[in-house]
C-alpha atoms as a PDB file:
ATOM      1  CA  UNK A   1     -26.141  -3.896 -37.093  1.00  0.00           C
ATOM      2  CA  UNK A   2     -24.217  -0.788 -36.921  1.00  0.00           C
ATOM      3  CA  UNK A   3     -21.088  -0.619 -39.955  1.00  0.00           C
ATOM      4  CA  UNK A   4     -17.559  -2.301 -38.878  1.00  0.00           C
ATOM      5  CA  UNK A   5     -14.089  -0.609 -38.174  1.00  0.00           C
ATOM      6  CA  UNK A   6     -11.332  -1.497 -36.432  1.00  0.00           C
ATOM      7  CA  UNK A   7     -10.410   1.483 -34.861  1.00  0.00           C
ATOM      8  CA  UNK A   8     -11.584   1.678 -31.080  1.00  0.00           C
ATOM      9  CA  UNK A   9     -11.994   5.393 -31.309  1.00  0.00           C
ATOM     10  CA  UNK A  10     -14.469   4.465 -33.928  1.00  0.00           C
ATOM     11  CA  UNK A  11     -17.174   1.976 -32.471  1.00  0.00           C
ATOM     12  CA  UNK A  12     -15.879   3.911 -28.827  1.00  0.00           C
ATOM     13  CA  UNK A  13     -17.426   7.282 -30.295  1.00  0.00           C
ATOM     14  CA  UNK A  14     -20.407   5.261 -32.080  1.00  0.00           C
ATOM     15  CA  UNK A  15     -21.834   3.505 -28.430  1.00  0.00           C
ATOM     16  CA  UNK A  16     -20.224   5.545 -25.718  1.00  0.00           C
ATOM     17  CA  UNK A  17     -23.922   7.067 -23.887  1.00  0.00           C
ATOM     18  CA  UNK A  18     -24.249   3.422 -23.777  1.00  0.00           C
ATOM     19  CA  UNK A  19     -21.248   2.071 -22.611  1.00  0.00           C
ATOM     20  CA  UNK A  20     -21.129   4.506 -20.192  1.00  0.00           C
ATOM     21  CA  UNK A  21     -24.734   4.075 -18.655  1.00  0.00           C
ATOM     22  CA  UNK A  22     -23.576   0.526 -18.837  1.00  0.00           C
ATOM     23  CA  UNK A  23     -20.401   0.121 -17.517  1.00  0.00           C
ATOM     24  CA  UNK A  24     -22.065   1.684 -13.798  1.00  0.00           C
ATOM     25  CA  UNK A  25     -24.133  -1.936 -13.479  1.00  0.00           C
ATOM     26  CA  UNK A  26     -22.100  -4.551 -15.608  1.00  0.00           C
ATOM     27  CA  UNK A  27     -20.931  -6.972 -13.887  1.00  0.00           C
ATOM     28  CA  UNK A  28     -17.823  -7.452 -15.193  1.00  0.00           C
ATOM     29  CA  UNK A  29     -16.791  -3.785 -14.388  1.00  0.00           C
ATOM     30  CA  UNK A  30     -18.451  -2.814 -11.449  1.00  0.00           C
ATOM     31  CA  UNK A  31     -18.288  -6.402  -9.077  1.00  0.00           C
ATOM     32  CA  UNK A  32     -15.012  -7.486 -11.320  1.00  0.00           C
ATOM     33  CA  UNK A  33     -12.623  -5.605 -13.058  1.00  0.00           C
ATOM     34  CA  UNK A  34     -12.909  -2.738 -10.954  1.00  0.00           C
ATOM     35  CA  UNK A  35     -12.399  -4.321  -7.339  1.00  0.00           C
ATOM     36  CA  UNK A  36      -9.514  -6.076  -8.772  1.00  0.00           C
ATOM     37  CA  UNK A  37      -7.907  -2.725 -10.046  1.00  0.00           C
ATOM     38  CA  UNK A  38      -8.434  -0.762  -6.991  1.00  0.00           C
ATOM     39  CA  UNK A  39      -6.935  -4.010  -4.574  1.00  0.00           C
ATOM     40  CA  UNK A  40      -3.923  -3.501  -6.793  1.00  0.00           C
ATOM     41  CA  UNK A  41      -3.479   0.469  -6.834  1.00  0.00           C
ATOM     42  CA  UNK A  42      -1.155   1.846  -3.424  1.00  0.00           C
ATOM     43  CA  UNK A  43      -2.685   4.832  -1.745  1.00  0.00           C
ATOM     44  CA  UNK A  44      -3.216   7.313  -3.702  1.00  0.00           C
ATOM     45  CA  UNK A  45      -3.585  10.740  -1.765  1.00  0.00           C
ATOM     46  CA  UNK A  46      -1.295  13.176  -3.572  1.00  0.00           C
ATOM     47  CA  UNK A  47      -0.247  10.806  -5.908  1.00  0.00           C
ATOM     48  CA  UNK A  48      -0.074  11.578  -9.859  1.00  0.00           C
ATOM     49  CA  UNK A  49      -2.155   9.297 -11.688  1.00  0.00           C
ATOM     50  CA  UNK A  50      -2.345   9.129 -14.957  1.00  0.00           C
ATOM     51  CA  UNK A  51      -5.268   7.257 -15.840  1.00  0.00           C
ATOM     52  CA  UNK A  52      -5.038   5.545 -19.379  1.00  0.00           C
ATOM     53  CA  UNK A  53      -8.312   4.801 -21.283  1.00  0.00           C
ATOM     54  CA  UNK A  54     -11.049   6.540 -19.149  1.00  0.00           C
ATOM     55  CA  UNK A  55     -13.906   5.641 -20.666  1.00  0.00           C
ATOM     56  CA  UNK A  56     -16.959   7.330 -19.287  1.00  0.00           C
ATOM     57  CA  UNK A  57     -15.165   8.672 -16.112  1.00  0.00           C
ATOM     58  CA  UNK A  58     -16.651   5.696 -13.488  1.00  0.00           C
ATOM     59  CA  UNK A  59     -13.318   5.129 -12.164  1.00  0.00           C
ATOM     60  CA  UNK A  60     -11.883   8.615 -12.918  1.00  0.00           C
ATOM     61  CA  UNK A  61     -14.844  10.415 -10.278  1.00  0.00           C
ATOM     62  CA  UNK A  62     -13.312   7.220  -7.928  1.00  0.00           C
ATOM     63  CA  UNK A  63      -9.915   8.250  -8.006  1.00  0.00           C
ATOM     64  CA  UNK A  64     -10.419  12.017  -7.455  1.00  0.00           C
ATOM     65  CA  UNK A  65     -12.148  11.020  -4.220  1.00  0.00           C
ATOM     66  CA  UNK A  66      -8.903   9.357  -2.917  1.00  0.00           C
ATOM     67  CA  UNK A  67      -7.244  12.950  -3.539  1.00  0.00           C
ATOM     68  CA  UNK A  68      -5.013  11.517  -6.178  1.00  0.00           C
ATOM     69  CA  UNK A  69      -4.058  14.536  -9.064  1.00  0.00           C
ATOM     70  CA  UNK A  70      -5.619  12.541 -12.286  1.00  0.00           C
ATOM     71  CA  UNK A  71      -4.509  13.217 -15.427  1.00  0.00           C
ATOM     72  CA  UNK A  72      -7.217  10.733 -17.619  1.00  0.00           C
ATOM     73  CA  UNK A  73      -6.374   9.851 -21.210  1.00  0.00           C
ATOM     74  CA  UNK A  74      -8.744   8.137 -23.624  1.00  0.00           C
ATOM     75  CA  UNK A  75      -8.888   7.620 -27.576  1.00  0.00           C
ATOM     76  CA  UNK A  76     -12.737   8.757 -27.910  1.00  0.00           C
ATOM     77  CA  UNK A  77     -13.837  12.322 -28.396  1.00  0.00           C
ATOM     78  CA  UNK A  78     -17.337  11.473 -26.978  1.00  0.00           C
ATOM     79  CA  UNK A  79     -15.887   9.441 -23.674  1.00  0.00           C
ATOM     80  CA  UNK A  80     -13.814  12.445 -23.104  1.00  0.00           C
ATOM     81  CA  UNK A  81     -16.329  14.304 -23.107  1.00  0.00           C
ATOM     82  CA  UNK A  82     -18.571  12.562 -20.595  1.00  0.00           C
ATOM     83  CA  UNK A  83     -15.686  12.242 -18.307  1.00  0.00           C
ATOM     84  CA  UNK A  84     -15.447  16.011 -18.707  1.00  0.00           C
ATOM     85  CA  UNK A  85     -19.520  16.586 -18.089  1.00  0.00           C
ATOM     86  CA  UNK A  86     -18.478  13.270 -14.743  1.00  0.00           C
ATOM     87  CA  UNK A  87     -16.196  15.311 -13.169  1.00  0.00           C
ATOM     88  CA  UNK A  88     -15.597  18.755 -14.253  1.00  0.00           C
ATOM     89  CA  UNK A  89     -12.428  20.526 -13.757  1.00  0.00           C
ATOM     90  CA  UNK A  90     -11.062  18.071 -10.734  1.00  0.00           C
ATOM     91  CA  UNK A  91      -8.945  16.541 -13.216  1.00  0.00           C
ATOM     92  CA  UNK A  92      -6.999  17.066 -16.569  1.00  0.00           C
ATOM     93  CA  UNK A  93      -8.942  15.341 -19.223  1.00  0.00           C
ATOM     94  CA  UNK A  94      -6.884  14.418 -22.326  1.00  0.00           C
ATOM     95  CA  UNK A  95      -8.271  13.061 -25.650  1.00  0.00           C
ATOM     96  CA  UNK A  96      -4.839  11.303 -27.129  1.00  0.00           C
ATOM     97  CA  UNK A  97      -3.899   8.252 -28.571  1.00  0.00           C
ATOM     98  CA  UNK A  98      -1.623   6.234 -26.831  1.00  0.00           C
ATOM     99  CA  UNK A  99      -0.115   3.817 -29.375  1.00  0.00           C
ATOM    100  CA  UNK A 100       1.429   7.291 -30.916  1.00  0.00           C
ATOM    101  CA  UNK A 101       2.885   9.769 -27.904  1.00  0.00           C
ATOM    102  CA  UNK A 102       2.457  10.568 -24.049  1.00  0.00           C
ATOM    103  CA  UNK A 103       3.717  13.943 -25.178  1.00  0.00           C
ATOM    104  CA  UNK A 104       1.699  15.929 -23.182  1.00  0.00           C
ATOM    105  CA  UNK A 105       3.016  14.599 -19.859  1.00  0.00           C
ATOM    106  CA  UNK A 106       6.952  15.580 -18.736  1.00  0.00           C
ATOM    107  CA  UNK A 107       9.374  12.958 -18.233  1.00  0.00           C
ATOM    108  CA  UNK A 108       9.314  11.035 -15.064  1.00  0.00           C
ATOM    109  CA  UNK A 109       6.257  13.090 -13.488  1.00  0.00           C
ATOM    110  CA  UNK A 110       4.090  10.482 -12.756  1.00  0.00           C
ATOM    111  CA  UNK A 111       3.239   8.333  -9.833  1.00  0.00           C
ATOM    112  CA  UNK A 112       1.108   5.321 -11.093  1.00  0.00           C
ATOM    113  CA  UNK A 113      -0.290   4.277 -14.308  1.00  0.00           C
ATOM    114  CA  UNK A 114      -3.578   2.695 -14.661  1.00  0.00           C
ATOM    115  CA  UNK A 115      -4.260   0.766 -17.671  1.00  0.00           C
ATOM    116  CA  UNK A 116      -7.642  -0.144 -17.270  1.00  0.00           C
ATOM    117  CA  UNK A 117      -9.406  -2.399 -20.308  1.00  0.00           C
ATOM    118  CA  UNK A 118      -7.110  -0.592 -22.984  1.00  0.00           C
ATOM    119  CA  UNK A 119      -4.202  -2.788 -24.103  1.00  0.00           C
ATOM    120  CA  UNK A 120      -5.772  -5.371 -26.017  1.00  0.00           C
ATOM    121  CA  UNK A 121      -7.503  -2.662 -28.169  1.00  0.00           C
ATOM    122  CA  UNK A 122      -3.436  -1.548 -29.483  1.00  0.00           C
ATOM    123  CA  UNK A 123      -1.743  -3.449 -32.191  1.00  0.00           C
ATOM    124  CA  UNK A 124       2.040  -2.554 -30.902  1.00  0.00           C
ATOM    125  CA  UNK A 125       2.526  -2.308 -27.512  1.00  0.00           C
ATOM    126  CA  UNK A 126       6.285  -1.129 -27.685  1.00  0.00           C
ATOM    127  CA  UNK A 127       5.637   2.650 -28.262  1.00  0.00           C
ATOM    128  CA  UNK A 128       3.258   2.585 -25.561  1.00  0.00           C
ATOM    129  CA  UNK A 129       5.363   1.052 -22.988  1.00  0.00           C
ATOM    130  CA  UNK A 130       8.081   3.024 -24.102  1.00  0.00           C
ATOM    131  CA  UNK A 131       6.121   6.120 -23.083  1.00  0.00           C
ATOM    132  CA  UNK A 132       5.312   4.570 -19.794  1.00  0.00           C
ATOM    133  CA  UNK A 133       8.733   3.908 -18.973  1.00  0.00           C
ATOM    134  CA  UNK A 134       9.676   7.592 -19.954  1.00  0.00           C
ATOM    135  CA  UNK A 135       6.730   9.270 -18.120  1.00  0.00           C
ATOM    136  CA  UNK A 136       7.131   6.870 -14.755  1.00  0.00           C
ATOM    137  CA  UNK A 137       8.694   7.712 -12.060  1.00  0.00           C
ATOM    138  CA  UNK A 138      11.183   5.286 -10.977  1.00  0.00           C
ATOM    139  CA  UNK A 139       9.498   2.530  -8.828  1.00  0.00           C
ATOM    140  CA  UNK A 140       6.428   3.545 -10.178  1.00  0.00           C
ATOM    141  CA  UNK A 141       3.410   1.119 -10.713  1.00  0.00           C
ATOM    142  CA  UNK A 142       1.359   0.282 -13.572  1.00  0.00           C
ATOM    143  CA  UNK A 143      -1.922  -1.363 -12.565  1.00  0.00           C
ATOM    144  CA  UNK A 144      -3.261  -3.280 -15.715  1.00  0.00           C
ATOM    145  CA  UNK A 145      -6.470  -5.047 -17.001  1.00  0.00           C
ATOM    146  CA  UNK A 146      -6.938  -6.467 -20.249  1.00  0.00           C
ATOM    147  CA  UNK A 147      -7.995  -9.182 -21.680  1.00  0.00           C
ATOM    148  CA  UNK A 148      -7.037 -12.869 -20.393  1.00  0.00           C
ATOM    149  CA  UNK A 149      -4.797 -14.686 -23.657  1.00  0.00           C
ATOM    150  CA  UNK A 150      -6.353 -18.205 -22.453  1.00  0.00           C
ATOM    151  CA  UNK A 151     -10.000 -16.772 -22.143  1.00  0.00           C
ATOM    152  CA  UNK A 152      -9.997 -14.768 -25.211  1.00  0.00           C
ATOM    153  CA  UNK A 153      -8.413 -18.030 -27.285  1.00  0.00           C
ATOM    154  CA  UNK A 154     -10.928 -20.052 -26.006  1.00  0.00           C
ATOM    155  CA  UNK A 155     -14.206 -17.891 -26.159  1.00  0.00           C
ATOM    156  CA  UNK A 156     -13.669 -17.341 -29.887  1.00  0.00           C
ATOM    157  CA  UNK A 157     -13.041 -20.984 -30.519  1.00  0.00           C
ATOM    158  CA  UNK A 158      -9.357 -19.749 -32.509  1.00  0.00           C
ATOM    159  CA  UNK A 159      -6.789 -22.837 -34.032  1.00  0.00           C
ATOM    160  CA  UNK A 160      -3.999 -21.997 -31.925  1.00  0.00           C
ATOM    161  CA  UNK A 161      -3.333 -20.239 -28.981  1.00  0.00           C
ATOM    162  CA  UNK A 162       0.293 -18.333 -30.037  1.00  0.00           C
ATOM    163  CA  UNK A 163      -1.183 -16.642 -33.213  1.00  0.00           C
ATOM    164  CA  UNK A 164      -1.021 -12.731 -32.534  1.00  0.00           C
ATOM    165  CA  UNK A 165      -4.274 -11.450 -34.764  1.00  0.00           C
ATOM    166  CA  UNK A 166      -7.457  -9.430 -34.604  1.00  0.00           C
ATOM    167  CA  UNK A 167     -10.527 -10.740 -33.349  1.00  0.00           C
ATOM    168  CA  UNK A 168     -13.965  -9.269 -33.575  1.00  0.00           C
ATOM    169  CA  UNK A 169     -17.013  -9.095 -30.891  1.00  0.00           C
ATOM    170  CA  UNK A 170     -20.394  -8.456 -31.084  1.00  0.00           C
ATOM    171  CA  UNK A 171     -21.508  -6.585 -28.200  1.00  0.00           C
ATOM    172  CA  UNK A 172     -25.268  -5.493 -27.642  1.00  0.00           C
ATOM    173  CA  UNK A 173     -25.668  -2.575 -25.539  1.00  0.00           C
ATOM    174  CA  UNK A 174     -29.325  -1.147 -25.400  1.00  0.00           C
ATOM    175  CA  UNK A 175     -30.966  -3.445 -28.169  1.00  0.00           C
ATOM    176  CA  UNK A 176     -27.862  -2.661 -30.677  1.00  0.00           C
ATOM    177  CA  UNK A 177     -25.262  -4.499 -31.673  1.00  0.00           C
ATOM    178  CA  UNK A 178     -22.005  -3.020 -31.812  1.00  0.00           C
ATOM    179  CA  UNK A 179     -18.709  -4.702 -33.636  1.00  0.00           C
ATOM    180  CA  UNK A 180     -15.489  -4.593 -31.653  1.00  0.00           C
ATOM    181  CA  UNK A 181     -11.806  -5.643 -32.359  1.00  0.00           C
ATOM    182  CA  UNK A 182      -9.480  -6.185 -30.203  1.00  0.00           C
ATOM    183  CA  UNK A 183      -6.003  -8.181 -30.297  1.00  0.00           C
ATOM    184  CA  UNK A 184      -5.198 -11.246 -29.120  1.00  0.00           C
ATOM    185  CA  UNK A 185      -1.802 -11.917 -28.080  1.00  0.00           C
ATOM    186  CA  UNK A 186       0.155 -14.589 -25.845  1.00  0.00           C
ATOM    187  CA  UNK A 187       1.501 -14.115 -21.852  1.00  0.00           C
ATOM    188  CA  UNK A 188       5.096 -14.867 -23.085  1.00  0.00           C
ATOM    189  CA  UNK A 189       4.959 -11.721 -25.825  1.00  0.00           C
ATOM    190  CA  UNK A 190       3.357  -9.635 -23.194  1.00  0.00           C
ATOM    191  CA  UNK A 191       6.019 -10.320 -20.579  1.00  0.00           C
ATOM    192  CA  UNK A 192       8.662  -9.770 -23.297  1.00  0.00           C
ATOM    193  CA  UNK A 193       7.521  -6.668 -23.623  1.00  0.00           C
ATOM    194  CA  UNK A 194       7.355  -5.558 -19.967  1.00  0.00           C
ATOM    195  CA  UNK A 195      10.937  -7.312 -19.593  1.00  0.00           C
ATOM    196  CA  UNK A 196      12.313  -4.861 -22.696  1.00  0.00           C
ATOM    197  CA  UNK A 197      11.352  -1.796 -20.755  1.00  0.00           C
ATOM    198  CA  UNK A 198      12.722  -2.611 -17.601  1.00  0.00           C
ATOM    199  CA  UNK A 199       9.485  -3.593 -15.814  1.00  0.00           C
ATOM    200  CA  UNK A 200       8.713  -6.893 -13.889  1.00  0.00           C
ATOM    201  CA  UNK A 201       5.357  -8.122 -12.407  1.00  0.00           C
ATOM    202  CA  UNK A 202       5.218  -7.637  -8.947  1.00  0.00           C
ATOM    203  CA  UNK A 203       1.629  -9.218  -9.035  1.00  0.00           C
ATOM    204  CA  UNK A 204      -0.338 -10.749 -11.006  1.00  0.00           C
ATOM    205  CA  UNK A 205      -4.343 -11.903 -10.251  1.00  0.00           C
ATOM    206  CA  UNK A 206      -6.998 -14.490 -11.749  1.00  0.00           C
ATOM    207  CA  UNK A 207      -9.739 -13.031  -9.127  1.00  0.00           C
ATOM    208  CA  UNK A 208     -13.060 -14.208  -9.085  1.00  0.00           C
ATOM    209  CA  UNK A 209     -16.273 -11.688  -8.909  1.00  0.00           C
ATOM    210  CA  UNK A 210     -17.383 -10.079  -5.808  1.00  0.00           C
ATOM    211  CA  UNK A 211     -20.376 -12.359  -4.152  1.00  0.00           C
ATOM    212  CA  UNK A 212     -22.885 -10.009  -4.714  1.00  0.00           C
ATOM    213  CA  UNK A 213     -22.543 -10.691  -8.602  1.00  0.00           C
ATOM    214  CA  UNK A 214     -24.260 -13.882  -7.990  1.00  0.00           C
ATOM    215  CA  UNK A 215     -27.822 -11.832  -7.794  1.00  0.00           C
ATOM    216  CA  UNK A 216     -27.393  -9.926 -10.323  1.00  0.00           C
ATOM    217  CA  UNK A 217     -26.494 -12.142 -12.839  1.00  0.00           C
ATOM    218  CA  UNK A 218     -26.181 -15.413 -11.902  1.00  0.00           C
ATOM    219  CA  UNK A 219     -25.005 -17.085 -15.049  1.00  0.00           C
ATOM    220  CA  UNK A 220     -22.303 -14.433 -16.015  1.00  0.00           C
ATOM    221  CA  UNK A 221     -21.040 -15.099 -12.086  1.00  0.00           C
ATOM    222  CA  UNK A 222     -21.012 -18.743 -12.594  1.00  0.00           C
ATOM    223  CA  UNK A 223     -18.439 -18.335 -15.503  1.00  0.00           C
ATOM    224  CA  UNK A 224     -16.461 -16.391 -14.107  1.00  0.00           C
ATOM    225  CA  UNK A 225     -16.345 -18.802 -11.091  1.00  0.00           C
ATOM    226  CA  UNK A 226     -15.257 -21.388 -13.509  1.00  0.00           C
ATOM    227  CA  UNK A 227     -13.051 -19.251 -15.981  1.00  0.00           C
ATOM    228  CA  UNK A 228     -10.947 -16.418 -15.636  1.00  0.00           C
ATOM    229  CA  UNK A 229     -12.004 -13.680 -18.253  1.00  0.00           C
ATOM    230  CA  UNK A 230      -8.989 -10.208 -17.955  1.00  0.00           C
ATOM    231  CA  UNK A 231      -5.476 -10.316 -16.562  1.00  0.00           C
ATOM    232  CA  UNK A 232      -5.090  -8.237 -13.817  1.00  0.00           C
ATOM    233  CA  UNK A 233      -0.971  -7.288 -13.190  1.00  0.00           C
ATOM    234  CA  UNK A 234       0.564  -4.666 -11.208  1.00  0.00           C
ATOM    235  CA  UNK A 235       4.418  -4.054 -12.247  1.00  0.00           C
ATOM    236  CA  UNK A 236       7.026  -1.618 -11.108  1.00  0.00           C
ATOM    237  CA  UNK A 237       9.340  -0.097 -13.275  1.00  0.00           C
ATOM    238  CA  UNK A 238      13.483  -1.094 -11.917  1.00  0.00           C
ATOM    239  CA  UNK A 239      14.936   2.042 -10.189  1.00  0.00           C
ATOM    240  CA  UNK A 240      18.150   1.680 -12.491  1.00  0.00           C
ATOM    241  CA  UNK A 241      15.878   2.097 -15.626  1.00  0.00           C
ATOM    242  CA  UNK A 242      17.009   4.875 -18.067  1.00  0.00           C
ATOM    243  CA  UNK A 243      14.564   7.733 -19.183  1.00  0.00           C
END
C-alpha cells in the first residue's frame, strides 16, 4: 500500500497515469457522472467555461469540441500535465488550488462553472464559492458533481449522518491501492452555503447509469440502480448578486 496524506494533490500526483487511463472506461465516469454533467450544462458554443478539477482532460477534449473557450483548473501537477499532452494549446490549462484564489480569472468573465468530482475533496467551501460568485457572470451556471451525503454516510458505515469529518478510501487502480480522503458533509450545510452566496438550485438529479453499464459491469450497475452514489446540481447565481 502506497503511504497516506490527505492532501488530494498528493495521492492525485501519486496515481494520475492511472486514473486517467481509468477514468475513459469506469463506469461511474464514463456511463454516469459524465452523462449527468453534460444533460445539465446549456450550449456551450462561445461560451467561457471554466472547468474546475480537470483531471486527466476526458471531459476537457469534450468541451473544446462544443467550441466552448475552456479555461481547466486542477490541484495536480501531473493531471495538468496530461490534460496539457490531451489537448494541447485549445485551452488554458491552469494548475491552482481552488480552496485558496481564482486569481487568475477577471471578475465576472465567465460563462459556466463546472465542478466536476472536486468539492468533497475541500475542507471549506466558503472561499471557493466566494470566488465563484466573483468570477460568474450574473445568471451564470455552476454544474456540480460530488459526492452524495446519504451514499457516502452509508457506504462507510459512519454513527451519524450530520457529523462534518474526513473519511478515507481505498481505491485500487492497476493492482495498487491508493488512500483517498475526502469530506463528508450534510445537504442542509451545502445549501447554506450556496444560499450565502446568492445562488439557488435550479436542478438537482439522483440519475441512474446509462443502460449500457449493465454489460460492462453488471454488479456496479445494479447498485447504482438501487442507490444513488454523487449529487448532481446545476445552480444559477441571482442577477442582483454583488461582485
Amino acid at each position: 500500500m502506497l503511504p497516506m496524506n490527505s492532501d488530494p494533490a498528493y495521492y492525485y500526483n501519486l496515481m494520475a497515469e492511472h486514473y486517467a487511463r481509468k477514468s475513459e472506461t469506469d463506469i461511474h465516469n464514463v456511463y454516469y457522472n459524465l452523462p449527468a454533467i453534460k444533460a445539465l450544462l446549456p450550449p456551450l458554443e462561445g461560451k467561457k467555461v471554466l472547468e474546475v478539477g480537470c483531471g486527466g482532460g476526458l471531459l476537457t477534449e469534450w468541451l473544446i469540441k462544443q467550441k466552448a473557450k475552456v479555461t481547466a483548473v486542477d490541484i495536480s501537477e501531473k493531471m495538468v500535465a496530461l490534460t496539457k499532452r490531451r489537448v494541447g494549446k485549445k485551452a488554458k490549462i491552469v494548475l491552482a488550488d481552488i480552496s485558496t484564489s481564482l486569481d487568475f480569472v477577471a471578475t465576472a468573465s465567465i460563462d459556466v462553472i463546472i465542478c466536476s468530482l472536486v468539492l468533497h475533496y475541500v475542507n471549506n467551501w466558503l472561499p471557493v464559492f466566494a470566488e465563484f460568485q466573483r468570477v460568474l457572470k450574473a445568471n451564470g451556471p455552476i454544474v456540480i458533481s460530488t459526492h452524495h451525503p446519504h451514499a457516502d454516510w452509508l457506504w462507510f458505515n459512519r454513527p451519524t449522518y450530520f457529523k462534518k469529518e474526513l473519511y478515507e478510501d481505498q481505491w485500487v487502480i492497476d493492482g495498487q491501492t491508493f488512500t483517498v480522503k475526502f469530506y463528508h458533509r450534510t445537504l442542509a450545510n451545502m445549501f447554506a452555503i450556496f444560499k450565502k452566496y446568492s445562488f439557488y438550485v435550479e436542478t438537482l438529479l439522483e440519475p441512474l447509469p446509462l443502460p449500457d453499464a449493465k454489460s460492462i459491469d453488471p454488479k456496479t450497475y445494479a447498485r447504482l440502480l438501487a442507490k444513488p452514489h454523487f449529487l448532481f446540481l446545476r445552480l444559477k447565481k441571482l442577477p442582483s448578486s454583488k461582485i
